[in-house]
Protein backbone atom coordinates (compact mmCIF):
# COMPACT_ATOMS: atom_id res chain seq x y z
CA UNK A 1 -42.96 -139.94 157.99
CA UNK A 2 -41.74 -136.75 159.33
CA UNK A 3 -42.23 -133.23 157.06
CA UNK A 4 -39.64 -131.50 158.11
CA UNK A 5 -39.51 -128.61 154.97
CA UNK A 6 -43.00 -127.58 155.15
CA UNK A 7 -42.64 -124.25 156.44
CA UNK A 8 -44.57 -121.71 154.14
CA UNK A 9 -45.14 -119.64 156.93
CA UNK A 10 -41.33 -119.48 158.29
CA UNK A 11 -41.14 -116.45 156.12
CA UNK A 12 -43.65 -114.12 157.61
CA UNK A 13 -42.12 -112.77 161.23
CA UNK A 14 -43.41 -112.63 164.37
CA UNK A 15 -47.38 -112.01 165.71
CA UNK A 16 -48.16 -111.83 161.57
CA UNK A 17 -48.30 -115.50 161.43
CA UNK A 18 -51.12 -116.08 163.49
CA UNK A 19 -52.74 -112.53 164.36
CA UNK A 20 -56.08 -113.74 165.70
CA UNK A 21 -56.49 -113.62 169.81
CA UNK A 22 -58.30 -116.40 170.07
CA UNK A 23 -59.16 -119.83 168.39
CA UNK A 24 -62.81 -120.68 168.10
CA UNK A 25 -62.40 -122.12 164.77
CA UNK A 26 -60.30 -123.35 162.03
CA UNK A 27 -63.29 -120.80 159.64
CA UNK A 28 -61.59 -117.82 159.09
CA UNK A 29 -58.42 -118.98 159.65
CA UNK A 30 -56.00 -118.66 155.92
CA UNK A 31 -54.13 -122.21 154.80
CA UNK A 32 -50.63 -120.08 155.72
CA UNK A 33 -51.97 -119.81 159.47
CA UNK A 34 -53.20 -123.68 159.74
CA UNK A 35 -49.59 -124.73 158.22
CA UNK A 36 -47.97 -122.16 161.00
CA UNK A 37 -49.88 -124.19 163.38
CA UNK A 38 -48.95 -127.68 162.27
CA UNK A 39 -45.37 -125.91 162.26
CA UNK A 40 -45.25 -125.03 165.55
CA UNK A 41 -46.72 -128.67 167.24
CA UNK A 42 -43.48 -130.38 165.61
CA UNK A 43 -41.34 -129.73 168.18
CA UNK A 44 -43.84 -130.56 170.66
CA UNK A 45 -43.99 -134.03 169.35
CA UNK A 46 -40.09 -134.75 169.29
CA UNK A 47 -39.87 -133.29 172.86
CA UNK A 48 -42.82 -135.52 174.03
CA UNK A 49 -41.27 -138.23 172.43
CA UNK A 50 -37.86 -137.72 173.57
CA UNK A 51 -39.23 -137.13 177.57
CA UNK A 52 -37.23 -133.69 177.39
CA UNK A 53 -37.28 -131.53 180.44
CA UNK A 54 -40.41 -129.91 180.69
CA UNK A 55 -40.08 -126.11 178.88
CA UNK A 56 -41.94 -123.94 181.31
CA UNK A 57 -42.54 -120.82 178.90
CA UNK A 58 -45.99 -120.46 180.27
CA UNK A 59 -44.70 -120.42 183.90
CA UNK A 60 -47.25 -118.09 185.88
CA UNK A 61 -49.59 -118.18 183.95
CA UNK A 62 -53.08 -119.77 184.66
CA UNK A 63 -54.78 -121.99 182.65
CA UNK A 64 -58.76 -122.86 182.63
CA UNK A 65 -60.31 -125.86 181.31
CA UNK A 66 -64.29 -124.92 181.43
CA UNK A 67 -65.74 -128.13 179.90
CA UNK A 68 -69.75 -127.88 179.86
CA UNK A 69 -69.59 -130.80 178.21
CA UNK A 70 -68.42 -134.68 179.43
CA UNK A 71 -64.89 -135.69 177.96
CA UNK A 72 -61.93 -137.66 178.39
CA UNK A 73 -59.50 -137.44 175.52
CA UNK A 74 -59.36 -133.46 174.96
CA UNK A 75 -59.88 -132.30 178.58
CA UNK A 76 -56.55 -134.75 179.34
CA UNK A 77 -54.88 -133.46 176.57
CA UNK A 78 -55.46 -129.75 177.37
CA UNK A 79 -54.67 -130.45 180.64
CA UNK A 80 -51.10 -132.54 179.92
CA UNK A 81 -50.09 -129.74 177.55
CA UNK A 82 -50.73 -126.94 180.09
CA UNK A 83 -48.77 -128.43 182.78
CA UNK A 84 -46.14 -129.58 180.61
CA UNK A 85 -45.57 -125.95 179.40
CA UNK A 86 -45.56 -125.24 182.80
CA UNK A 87 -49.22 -123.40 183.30
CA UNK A 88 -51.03 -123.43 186.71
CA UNK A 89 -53.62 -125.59 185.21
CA UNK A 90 -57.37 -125.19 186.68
CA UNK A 91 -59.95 -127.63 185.68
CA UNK A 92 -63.55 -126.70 186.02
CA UNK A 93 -66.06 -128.49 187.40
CA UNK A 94 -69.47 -127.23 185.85
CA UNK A 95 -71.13 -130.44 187.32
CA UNK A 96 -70.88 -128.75 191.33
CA UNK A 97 -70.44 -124.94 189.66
CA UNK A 98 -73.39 -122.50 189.18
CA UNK A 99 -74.34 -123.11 186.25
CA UNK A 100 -76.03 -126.18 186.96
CA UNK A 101 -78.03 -123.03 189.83
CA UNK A 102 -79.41 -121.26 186.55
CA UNK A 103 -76.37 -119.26 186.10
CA UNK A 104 -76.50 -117.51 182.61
CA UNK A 105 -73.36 -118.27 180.10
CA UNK A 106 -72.86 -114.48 179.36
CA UNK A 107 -72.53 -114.65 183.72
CA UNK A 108 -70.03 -117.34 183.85
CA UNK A 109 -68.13 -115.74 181.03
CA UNK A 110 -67.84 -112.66 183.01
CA UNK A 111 -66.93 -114.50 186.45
CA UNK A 112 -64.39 -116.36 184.77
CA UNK A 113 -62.88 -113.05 183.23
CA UNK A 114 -62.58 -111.52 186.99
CA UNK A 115 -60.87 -113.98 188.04
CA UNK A 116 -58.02 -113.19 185.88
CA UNK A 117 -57.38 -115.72 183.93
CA UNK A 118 -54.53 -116.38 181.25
CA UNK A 119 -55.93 -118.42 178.62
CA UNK A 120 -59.25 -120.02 178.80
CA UNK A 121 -60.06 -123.46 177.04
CA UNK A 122 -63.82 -124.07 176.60
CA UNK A 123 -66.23 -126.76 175.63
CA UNK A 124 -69.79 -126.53 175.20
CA UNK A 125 -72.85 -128.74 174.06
CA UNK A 126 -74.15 -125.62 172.36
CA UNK A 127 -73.19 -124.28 168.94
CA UNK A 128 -71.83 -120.48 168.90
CA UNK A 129 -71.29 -120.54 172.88
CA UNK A 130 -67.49 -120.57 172.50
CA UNK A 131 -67.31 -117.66 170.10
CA UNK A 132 -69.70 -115.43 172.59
CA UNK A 133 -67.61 -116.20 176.01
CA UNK A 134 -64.39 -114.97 173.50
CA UNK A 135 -66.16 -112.08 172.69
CA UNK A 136 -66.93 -111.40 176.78
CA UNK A 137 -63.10 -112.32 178.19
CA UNK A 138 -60.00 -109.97 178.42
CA UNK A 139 -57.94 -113.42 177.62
CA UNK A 140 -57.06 -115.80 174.72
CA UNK A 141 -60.19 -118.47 174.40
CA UNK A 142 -59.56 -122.11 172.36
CA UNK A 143 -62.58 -123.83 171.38
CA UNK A 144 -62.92 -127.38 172.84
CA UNK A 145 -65.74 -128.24 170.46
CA UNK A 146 -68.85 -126.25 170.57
CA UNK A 147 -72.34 -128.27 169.45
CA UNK A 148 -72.13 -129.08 166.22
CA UNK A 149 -70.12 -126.27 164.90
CA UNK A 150 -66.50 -126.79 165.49
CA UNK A 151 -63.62 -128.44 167.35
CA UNK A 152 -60.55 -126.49 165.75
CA UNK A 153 -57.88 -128.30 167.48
CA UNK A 154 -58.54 -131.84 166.13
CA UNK A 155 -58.77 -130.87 162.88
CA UNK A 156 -55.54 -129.81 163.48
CA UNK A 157 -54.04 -132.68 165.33
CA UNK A 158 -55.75 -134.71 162.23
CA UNK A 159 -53.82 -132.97 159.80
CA UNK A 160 -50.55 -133.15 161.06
CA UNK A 161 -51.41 -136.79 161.89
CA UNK A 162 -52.13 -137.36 158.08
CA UNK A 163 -49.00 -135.16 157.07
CA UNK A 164 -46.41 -137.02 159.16
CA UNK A 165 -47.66 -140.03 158.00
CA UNK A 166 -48.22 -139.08 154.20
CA UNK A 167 -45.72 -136.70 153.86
CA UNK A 168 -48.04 -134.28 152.76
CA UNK A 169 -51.66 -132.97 152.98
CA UNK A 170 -51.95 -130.89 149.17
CA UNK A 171 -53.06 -134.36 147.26
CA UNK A 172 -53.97 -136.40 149.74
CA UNK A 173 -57.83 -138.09 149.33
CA UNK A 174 -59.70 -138.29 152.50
CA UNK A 175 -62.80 -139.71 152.96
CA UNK A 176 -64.61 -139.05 156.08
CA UNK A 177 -67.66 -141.61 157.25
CA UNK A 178 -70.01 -141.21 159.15
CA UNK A 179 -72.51 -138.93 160.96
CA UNK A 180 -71.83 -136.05 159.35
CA UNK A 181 -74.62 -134.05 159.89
CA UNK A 182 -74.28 -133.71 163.48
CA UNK A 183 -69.91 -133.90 163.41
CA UNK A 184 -68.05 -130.79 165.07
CA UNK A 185 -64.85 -133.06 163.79
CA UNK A 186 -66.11 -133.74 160.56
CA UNK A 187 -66.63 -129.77 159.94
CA UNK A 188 -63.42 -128.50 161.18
CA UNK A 189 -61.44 -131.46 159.34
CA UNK A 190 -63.17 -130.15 156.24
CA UNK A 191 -62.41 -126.58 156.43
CA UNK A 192 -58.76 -127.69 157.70
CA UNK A 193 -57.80 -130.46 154.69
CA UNK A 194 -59.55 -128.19 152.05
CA UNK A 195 -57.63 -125.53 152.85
CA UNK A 196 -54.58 -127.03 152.71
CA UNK A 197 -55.60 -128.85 149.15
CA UNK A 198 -56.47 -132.16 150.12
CA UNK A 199 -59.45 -133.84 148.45
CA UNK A 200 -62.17 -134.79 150.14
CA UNK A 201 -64.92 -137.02 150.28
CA UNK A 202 -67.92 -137.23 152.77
CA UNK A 203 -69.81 -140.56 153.45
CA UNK A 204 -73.23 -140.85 155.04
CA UNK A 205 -76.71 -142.09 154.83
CA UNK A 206 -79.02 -138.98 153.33
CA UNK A 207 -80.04 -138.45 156.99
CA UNK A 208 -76.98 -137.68 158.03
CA UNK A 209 -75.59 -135.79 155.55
CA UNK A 210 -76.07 -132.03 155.60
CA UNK A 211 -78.03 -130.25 152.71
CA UNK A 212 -75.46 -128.65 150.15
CA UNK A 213 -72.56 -129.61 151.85
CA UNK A 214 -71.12 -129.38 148.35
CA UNK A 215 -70.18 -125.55 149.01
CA UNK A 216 -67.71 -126.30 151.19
CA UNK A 217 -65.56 -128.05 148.38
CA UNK A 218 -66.35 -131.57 149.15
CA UNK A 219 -67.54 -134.37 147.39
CA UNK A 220 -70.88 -135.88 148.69
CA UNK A 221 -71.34 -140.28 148.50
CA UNK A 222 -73.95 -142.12 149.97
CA UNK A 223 -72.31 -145.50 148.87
CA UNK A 224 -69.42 -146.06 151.34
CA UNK A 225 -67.47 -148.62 148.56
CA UNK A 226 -67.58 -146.40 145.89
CA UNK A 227 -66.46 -143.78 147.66
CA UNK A 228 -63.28 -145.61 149.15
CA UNK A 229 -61.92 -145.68 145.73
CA UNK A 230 -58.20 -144.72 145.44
CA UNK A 231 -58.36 -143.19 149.26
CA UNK A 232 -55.39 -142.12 150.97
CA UNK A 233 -57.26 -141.71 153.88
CA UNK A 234 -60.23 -143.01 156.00
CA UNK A 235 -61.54 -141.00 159.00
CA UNK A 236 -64.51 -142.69 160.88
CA UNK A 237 -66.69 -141.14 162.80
CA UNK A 238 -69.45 -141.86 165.65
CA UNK A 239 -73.17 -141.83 165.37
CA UNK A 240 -73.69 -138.69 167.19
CA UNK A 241 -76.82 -139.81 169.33
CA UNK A 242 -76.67 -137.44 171.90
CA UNK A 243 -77.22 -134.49 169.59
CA UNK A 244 -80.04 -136.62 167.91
CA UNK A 245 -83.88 -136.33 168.37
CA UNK A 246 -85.83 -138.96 166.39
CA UNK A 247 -84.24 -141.56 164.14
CA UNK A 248 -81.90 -141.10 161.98
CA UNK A 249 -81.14 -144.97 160.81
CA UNK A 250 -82.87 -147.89 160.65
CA UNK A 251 -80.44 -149.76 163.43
CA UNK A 252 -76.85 -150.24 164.09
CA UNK A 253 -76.72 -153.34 162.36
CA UNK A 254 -78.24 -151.60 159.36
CA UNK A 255 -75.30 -148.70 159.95
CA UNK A 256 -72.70 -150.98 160.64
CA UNK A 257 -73.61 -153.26 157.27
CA UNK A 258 -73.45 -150.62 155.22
CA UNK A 259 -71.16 -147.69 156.65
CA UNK A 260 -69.04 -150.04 158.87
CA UNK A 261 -64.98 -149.84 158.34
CA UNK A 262 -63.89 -153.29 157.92
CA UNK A 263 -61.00 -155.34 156.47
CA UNK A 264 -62.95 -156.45 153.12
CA UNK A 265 -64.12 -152.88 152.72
CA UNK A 266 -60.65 -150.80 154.07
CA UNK A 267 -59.41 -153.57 150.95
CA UNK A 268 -61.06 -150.85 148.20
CA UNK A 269 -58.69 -148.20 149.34
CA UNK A 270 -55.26 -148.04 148.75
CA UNK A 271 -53.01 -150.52 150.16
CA UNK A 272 -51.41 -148.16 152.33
CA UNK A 273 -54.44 -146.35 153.56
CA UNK A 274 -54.69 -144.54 156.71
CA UNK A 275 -57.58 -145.17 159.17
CA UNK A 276 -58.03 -142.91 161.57
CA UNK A 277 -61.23 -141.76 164.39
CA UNK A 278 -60.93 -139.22 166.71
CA UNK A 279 -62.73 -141.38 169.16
CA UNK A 280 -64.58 -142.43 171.32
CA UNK A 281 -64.78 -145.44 169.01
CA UNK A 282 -68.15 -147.47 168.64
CA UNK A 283 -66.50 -150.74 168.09
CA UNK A 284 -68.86 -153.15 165.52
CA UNK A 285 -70.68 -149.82 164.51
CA UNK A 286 -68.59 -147.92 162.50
CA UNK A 287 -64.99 -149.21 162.46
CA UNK A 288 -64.28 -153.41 163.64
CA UNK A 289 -61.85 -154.29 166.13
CA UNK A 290 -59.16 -155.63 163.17
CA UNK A 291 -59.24 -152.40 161.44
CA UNK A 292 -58.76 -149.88 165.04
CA UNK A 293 -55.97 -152.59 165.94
CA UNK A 294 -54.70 -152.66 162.79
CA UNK A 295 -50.65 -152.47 163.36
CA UNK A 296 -49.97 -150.69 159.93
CA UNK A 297 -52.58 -149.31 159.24
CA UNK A 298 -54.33 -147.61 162.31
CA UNK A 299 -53.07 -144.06 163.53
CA UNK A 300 -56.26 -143.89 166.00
CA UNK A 301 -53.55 -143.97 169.14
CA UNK A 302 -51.52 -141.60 167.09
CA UNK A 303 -53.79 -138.77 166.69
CA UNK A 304 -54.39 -138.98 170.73
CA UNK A 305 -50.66 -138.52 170.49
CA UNK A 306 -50.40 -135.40 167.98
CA UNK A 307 -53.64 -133.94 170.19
CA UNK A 308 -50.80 -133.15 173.20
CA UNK A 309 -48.47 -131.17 170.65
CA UNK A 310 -51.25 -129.39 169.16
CA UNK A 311 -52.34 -128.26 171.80
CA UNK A 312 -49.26 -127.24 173.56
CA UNK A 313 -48.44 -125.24 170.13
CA UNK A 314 -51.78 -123.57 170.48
CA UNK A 315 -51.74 -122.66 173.91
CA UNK A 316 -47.87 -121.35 173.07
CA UNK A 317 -49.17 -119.05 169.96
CA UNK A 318 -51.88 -117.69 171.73
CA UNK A 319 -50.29 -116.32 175.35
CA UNK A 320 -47.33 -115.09 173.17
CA UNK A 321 -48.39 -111.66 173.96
CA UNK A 322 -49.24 -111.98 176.74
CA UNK A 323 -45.65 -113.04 177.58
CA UNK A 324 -44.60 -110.22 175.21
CA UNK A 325 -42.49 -112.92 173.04
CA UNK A 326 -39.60 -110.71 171.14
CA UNK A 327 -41.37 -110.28 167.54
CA UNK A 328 -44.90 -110.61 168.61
CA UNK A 329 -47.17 -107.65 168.78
C-alpha cells in the first residue's frame, strides 16, 4: 500500500526539514525529520520502479564508500543509489588500504578529507567510529552501521517498508526477535518506530537482551509466542556471532526451537502479518525457508528494494548544500 498523504513535514521549507550535516544516527533525529526522510525516498521508489532516466542531481560530485567492515547488501545499495543520482562513485578497499599498515582512524579520516570528497558513506566494526570521522571531515558523513550502535539508514528503509505496506507506522505493533543485545538494526529500528508511535516489542533470550532496555519505550519478552500476540509486524534478526565472545545460547537448535520464525508460530500473529529481516538470513535459525519465501507475507526482498530509495533520498538531503539547492541554507 502506498502513503501518499503523509507529509507532516511538507510544511516546514527548505534546509529546516532536515538541518543536521551529517547522518550517524536516527538518535537525535525529531519524528518530523524521520517522516521528511521517508518523504523524500518515495519518489525514489516509483522512479526505480518505473526504470526512469537516471536524474543526475549529484553530477560532479564524488562519492566514498569506506566500508571497514565486510558487506554485500548496503555497500551495493549505496553504491546503486550514488551512480543512479549520477555521483562519481569510489568504493574503498580497506582490505589493500593502510589501515590494515597500522594506520590510525583519526589518520584515515583526515586523508580521506584531503582528498576532497563530497559525501562520505562509512561502515565500521567499532561503535562511535562513524560519529568521530564526521566530526574530522569538511563533508556530509552517513553511517553504514557502526559496532553495535547504529545503522540509521535501515531503520529507515524498515519503516517505509512497514508504512507502504501498512499504510501507516503510528499504531502499528512490531515485534523484533532476536539478538538484540548485540543488533545495530534492532537499535536504530527502535529509536525510528518509537518515534514515529509504533509499538514495540523486543524478543530474546536474557543473554541477549540488553539491561533496561525498557527506557527506550519498548516492551521486553523472553517468550517469543506470547509476545507475537496481535503483531502487525515481525522483524527477525541474526545471532550476531561475530560481535560475540563466549556463549550466549545453549545451540542453534536450542535458538531455533524456541526463537525460530515459523509457519505454526508466524500463525499467533495477525493473519496479515508482516515478516521482515534485514538479512543476511540464517535460514533454520531464526526464520524457516516457508516463512522468508512466504509470497504474502514476506517483504525480506522488499526492504532490499526500499534500501536503494533510502539511500538515494539520503545522499540527496545531505549534498543539498553543497549543490546550494534554492531554499536550503
Amino acid at each position: 500500500m502506498r502513503h501518499s498523504d503523509h507529509r507532516p513535514a511538507a510544511l516546514i521549507e527548505g534546509g529546516a526539514v532536515f538541518p543536521h550535516r551529517h547522518l550517524t544516527g536516527i538518535s537525535g533525529l525529531q519524528p518530523h525529520e524521520i517522516a521528511f526522510l521517508l518523504d523524500e525516498a518515495e519518489q525514489w521508489v516509483e522512479a526505480n520502479r518505473n526504470r526512469a532516466k537516471p536524474n543526475k542531481r549529484l553530477d560532479g560530485l564524488t562519492l566514498i564508500n569506506a566500508f571497514f567492515e565486510n558487506s554485500t547488501r548496503t555497500l551495493l545499495s549505496f553504491e546503486i543509489a550514488g551512480k543512479r543520482l549520477g555521483a562519481d562513485v569510489v568504493n574503498m578497499a580497506v582490505a589493500q588500504s593502510s589501515v590494515k599498515k597500522g594506520e590510525t582512524l583519526i589518520d584515515t579520516a583526515m586523508t580521506l578529507n584531503a582528498m576532497r570528497a563530497d559525501v562520505i558513506v562509512i561502515r565500521h566494526s567499532s561503535s562511535g567510529a562513524v560519529r568521530l570521522i564526521a566530526g574530522k571531515v569538511d563533508c556530509p558523513v552517513l553511517n553504514a552501521g557502526d559496532g553495535s550502535h547504529e545503522h540509521p539508514t535501515q531503520a529507515l528503509l524498515d519503516a517505509l517498508t512497514i508504512r507502504r505496506r501498512r499504510g501507516n507506522i503510528a499504531g502499528q505493533r512490531v515485534v523484533i526477535c532476536g539478538d538484540i543485545l548485540h543488533s545495530r538494526v534492532a537499535r536504530s529500528n527502535i529509536l525510528a518506530l518509537t518515534a514515529l508511535a509504533a509499538e514495540v516489542r523486543v524478543v530474546a533470550p536474557a543473554t541477549l537482551m540488553p539491561a533496561a532496555i525498557e527506557r527506550m519505550g519498548v516492551t521486553p519478552y523472553a517468550d517469543f509466542d506470547a509476545a507475537l500476540d496481535g503483531a502487525d509486524v515481525v522483524m527477525m534478526l541474526r545471532l550476531q556471532n561475530e560481535r560475540m565472545s563466549g556463549a550466549f545460547i545453549p545451540s542453534t537448535r536450542e535458538f531455533h526451537l524456541r526463537y525460530g520464525l515459523t509457519l505454526d508460530r508466524l500463525a499467533l500473529a495477525k493473519p496479515d502479518a508482516l515478516v521482515m529481516h534485514p538479512g543476511p538470513m540464517n535460514r533454520g535459525v531464526e526464520i524457516d525457508s516457508n516463512v522468508a519465501d512466504h509470497i504474502e507475507r514476506s517483504a525480506i526482498t522488499e526492504q532490499v528494494e526500499m534500501g536503494v530509495a533510502v539511500r538515494m533520498a539520503c545522499l540527496d538531503v545531505l549534498t543539498r548544500r553543497a549543490r546550494k539547492v534554492e531554499g536550503w541554507a
